[in-house]
N, C-alpha and C. Protein backbone atom coordinates (compact mmCIF):
# COMPACT_ATOMS: atom_id res chain seq x y z
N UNK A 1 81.42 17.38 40.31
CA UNK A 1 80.24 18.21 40.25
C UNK A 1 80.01 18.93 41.57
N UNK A 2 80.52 17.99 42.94
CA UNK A 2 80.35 18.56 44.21
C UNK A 2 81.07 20.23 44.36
N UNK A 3 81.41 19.81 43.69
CA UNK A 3 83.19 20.89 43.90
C UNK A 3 82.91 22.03 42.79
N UNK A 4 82.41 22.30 41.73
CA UNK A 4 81.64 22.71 40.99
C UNK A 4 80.57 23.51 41.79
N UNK A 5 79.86 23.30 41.78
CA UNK A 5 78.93 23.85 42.48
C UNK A 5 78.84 24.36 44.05
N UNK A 6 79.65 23.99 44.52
CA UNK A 6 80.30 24.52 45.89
C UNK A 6 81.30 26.00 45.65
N UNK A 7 81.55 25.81 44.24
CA UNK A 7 82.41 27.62 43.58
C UNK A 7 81.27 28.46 42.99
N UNK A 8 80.06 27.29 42.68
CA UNK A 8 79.56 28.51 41.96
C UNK A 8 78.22 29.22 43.00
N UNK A 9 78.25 28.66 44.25
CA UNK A 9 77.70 29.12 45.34
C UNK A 9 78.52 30.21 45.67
N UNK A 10 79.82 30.10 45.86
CA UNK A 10 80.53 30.57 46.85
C UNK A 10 80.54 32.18 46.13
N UNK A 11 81.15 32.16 44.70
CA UNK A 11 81.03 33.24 43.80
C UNK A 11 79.63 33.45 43.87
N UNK A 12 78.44 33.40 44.22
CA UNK A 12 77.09 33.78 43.81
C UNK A 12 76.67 33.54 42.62
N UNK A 13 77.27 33.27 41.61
CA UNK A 13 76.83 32.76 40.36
C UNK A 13 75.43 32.08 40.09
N UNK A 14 74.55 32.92 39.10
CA UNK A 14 73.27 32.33 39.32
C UNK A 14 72.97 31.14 38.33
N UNK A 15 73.91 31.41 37.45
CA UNK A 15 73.99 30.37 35.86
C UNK A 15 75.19 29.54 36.30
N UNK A 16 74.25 28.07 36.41
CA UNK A 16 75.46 26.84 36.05
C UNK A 16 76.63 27.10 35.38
N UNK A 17 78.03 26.91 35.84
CA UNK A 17 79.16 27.07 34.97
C UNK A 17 79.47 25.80 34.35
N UNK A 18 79.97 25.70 33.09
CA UNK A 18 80.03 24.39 32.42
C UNK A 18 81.35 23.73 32.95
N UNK A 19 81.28 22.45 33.13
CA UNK A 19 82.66 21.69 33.47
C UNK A 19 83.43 21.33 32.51
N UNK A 20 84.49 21.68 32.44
CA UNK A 20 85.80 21.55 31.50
C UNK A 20 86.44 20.21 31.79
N UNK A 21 86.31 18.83 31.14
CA UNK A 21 86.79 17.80 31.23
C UNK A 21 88.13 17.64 30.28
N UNK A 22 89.02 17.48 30.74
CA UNK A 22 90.67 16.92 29.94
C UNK A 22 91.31 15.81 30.48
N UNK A 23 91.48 15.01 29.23
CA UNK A 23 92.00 13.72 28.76
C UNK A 23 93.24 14.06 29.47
N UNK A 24 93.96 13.65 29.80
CA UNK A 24 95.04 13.42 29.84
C UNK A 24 95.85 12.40 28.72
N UNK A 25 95.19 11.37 28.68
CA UNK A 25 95.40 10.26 27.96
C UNK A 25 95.93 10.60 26.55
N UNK A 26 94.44 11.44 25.92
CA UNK A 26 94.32 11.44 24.69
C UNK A 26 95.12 13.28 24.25
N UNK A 27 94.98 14.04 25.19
CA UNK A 27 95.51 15.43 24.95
C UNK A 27 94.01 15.91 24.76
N UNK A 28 92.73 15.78 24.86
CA UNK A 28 91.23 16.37 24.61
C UNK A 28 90.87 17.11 25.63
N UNK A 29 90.27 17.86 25.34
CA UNK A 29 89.16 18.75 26.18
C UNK A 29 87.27 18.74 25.97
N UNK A 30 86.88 18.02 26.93
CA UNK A 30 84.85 18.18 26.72
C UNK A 30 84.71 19.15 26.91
N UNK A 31 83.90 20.09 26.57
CA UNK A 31 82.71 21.19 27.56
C UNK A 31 81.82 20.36 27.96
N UNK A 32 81.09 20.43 29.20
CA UNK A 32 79.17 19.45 29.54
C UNK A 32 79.18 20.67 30.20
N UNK A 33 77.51 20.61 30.00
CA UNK A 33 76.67 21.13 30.65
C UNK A 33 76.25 20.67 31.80
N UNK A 34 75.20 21.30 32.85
CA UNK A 34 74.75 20.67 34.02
C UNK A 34 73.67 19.92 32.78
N UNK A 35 73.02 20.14 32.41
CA UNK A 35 71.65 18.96 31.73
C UNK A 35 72.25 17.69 31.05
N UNK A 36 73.79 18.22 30.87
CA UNK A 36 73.94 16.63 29.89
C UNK A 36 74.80 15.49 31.02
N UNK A 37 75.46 16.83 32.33
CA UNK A 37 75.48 15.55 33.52
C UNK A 37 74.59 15.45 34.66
N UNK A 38 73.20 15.40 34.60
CA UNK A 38 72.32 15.66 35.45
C UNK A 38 71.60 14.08 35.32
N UNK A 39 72.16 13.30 35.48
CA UNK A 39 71.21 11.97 35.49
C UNK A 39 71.92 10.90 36.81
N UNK A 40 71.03 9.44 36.81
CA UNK A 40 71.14 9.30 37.72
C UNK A 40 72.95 8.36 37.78
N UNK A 41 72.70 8.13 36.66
CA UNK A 41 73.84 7.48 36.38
C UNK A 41 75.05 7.35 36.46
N UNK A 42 75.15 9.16 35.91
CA UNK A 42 76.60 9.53 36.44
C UNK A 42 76.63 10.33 37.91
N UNK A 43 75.61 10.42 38.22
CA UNK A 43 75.80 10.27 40.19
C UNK A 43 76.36 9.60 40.80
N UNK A 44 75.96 8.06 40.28
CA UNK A 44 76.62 7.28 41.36
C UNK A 44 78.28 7.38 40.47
N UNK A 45 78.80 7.04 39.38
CA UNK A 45 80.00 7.43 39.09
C UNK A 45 80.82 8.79 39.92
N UNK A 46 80.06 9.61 40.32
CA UNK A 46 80.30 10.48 41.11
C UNK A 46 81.15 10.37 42.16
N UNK A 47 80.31 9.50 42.74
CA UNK A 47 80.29 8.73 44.12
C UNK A 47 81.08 8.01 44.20
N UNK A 48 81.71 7.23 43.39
CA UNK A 48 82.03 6.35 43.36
C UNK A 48 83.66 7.10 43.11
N UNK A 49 83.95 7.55 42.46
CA UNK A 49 84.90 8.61 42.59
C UNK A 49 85.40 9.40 43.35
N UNK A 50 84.68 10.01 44.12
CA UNK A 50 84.69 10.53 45.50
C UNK A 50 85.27 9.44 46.47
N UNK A 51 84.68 8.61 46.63
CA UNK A 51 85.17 7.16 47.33
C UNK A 51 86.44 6.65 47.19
N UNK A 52 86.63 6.68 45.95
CA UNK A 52 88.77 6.65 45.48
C UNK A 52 88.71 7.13 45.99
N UNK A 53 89.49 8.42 45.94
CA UNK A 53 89.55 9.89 45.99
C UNK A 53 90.30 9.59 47.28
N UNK A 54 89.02 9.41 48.49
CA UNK A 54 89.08 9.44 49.88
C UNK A 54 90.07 8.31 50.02
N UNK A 55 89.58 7.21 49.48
CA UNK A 55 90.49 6.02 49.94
C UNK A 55 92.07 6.11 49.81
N UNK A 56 92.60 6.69 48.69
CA UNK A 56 93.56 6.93 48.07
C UNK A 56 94.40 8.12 48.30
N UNK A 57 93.68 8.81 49.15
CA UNK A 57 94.29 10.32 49.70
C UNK A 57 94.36 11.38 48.48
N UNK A 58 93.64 11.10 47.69
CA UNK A 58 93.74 12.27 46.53
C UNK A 58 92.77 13.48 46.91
N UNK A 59 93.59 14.58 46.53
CA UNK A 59 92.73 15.78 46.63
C UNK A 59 91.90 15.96 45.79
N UNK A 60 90.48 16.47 46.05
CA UNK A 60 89.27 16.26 45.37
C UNK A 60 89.61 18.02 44.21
């Protein structure tokens, strides 16, 4: 979401762009909205992700 919204600053974009989630697993694609990931919940999943991420040397 960090990363998301850090493009849609950068482009000036005044409307939330929706995040495109893909499975790998399954071969799927989500659309979400910012309102359906706007809670507190999947913040810290966020975070917590971010935290791999770093630990693990993966590019965000």
């Amino acid at each position: 979401m960090r990363t998301k919204r850090q493009c849609e600053q950068a482009l000036g974009i005044k409307q939330p762009l929706p995040l495109v989630v893909y499975c790998k697993h399954k071969g799927s694609v989500q659309v979400c909205f910012d309102d359906e990931l706007d809670s507190e919940h999947l913040a810290l999943n966020e975070a917590s992700l971010d935290e791999f991420a770093l630990f693990h040397n993966l590019s965000q």
